[in-house]
Protein backbone atom coordinates (compact mmCIF):
# COMPACT_ATOMS: atom_id res chain seq x y z
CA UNK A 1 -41.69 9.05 -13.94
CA UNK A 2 -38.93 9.89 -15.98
CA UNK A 3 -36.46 12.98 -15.29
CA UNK A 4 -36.03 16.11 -17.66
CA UNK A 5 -32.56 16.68 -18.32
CA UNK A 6 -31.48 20.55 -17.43
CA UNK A 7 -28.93 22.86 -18.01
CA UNK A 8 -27.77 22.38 -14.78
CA UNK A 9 -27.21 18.68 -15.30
CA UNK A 10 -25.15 19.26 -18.69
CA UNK A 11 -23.22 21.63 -16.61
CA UNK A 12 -22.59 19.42 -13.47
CA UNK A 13 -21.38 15.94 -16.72
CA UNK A 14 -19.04 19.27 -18.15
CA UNK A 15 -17.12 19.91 -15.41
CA UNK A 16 -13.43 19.30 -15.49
CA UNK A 17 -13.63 17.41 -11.92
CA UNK A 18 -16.14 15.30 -10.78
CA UNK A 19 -16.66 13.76 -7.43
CA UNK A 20 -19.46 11.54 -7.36
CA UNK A 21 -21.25 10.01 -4.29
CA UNK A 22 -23.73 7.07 -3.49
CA UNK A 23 -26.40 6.88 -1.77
CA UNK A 24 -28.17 4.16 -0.82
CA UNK A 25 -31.92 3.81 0.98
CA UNK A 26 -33.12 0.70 2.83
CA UNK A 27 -36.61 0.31 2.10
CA UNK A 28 -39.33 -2.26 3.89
CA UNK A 29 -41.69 -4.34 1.29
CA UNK A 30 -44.16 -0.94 0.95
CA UNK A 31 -41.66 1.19 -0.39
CA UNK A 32 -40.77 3.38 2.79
CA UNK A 33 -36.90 4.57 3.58
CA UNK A 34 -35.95 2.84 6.77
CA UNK A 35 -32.44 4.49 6.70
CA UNK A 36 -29.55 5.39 4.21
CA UNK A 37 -26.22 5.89 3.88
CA UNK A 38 -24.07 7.86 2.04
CA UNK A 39 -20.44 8.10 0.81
CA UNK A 40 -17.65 9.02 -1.67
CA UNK A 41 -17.64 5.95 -4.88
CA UNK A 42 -14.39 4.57 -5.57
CA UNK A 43 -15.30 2.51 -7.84
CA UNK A 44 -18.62 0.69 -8.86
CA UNK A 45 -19.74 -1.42 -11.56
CA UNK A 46 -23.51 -0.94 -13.39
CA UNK A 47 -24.53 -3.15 -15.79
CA UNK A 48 -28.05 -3.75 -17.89
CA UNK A 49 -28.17 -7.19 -19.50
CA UNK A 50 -31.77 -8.08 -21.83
CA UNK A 51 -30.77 -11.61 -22.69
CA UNK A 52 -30.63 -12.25 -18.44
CA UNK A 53 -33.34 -13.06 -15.79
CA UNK A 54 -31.74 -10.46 -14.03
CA UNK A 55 -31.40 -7.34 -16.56
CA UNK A 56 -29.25 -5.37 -13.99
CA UNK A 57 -26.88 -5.73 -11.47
CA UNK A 58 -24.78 -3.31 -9.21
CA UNK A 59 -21.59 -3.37 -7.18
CA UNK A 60 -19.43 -0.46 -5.81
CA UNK A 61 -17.02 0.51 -2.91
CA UNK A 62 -17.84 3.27 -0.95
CA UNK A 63 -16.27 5.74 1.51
CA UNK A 64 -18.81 6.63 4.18
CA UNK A 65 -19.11 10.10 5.00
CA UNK A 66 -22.09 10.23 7.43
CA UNK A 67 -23.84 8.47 10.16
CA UNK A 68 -26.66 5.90 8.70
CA UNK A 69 -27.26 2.56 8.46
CA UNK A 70 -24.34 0.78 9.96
CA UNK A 71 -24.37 -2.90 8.51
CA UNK A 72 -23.81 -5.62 10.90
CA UNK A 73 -25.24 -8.50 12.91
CA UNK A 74 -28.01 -6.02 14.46
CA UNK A 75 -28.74 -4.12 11.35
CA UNK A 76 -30.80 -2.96 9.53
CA UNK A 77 -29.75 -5.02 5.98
CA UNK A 78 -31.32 -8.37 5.57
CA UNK A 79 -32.62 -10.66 2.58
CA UNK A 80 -36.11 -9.11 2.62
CA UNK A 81 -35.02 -5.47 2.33
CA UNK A 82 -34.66 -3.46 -1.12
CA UNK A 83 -32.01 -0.89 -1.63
CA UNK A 84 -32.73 2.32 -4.06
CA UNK A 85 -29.39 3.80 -5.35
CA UNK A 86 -28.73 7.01 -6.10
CA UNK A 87 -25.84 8.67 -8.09
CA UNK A 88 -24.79 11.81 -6.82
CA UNK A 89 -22.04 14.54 -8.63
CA UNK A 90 -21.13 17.47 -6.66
CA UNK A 91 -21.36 20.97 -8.16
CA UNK A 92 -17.78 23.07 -8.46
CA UNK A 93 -20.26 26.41 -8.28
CA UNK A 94 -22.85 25.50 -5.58
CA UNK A 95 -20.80 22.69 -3.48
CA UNK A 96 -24.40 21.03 -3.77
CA UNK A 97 -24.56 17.06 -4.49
CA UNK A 98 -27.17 16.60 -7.16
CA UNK A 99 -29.05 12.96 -6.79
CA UNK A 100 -29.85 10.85 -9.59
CA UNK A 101 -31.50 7.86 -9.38
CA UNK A 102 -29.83 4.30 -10.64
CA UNK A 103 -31.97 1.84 -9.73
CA UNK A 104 -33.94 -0.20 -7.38
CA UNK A 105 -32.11 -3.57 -5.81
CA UNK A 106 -31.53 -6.28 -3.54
CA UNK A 107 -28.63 -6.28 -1.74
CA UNK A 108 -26.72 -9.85 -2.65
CA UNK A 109 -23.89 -9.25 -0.38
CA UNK A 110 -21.62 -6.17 1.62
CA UNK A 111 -18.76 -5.67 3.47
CA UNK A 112 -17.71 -3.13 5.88
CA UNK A 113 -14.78 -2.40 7.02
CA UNK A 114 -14.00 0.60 10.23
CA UNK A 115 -10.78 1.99 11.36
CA UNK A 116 -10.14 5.08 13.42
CA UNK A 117 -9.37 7.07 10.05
CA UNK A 118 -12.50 5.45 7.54
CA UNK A 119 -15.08 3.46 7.14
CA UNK A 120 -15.47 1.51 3.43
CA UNK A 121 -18.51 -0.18 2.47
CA UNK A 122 -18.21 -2.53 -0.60
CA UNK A 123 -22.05 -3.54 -2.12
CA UNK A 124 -22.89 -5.87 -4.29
CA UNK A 125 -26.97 -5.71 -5.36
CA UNK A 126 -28.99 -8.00 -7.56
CA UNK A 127 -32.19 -6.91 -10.05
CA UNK A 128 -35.64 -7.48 -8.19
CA UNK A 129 -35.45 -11.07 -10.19
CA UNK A 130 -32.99 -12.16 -7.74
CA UNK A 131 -36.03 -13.11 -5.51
CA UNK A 132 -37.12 -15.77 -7.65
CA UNK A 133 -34.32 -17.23 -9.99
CA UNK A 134 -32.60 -18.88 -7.12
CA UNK A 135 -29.92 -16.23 -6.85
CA UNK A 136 -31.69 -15.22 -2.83
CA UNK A 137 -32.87 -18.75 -2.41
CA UNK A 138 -35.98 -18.43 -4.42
CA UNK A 139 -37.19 -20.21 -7.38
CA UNK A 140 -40.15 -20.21 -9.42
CA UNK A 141 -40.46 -23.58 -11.14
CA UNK A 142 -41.36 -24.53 -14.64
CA UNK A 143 -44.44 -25.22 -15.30
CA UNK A 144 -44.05 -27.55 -17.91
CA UNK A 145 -46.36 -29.26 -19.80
CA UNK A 146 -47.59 -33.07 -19.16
């Protein structure tokens, strides 16, 4: 389904500052959110690639701002989860984030890191492909001919 660009979007890519946010949802194999989190991007790193197996990969460090998904021995996050990322800008006139959609992943690796003062998540996610070009341990074998 794709998204009609508004007014209010031009507006919220004109302002002079921009703070933008991430969020991320866990989802099961069916599609449903198990959790999310959310933070403040300080940096991240999107790119599309046609000549690839993969065609698109994402990686960013967050500051978390809310409670969510907590990543960790008894978390949520494993191999057979999928993340959907979301880019988020905050308006100057409303103070409301407005959510746009990046992509659909697997997560490939994370780290967390908690102190009294922040929390930082760094993520690293894979295209869907990632499942079977060896990348998550899975492989689809040639075929070849005989």
């Amino acid at each position: 389904m794709a998204r009609s660009i508004t007014q209010a979007d031009i507006g919220l890519l004109r302002q002079v500052s921009q703070e933008l946010h991430l969020r991320a949802e866990l989802l099961n194999e069916s599609g449903k959110v198990l959790d999310s989190l959310e933070g403040i991007i300080i940096n991240d790193n999107f790119s599309a690639n046609g000549s690839s197996a993969q065609r698109r990969s994402y990686s960013c460090d967050a500051l978390l701002t809310g409670p969510g998904l907590i990543p960790g021995r008894d978390g949520k996050l494993w191999m057979d989860k999928k993340l959907r990322i979301f880019y988020g800008i905050r308006s100057l006139q409303t103070d409301e984030i407005h959510w746009y959609l990046i992509g659909t992943f697997l997560y490939v690796s994370m780290e967390y890191q908690y102190s009294q003062s922040q929390r930082t998540v760094s993520l690293t996610c894979a295209d869907l492909m990632a499942r079977y070009d060896g990348t998550l341990n899975g492989q689809i074998e040639s075929l070849g001919s005989s």
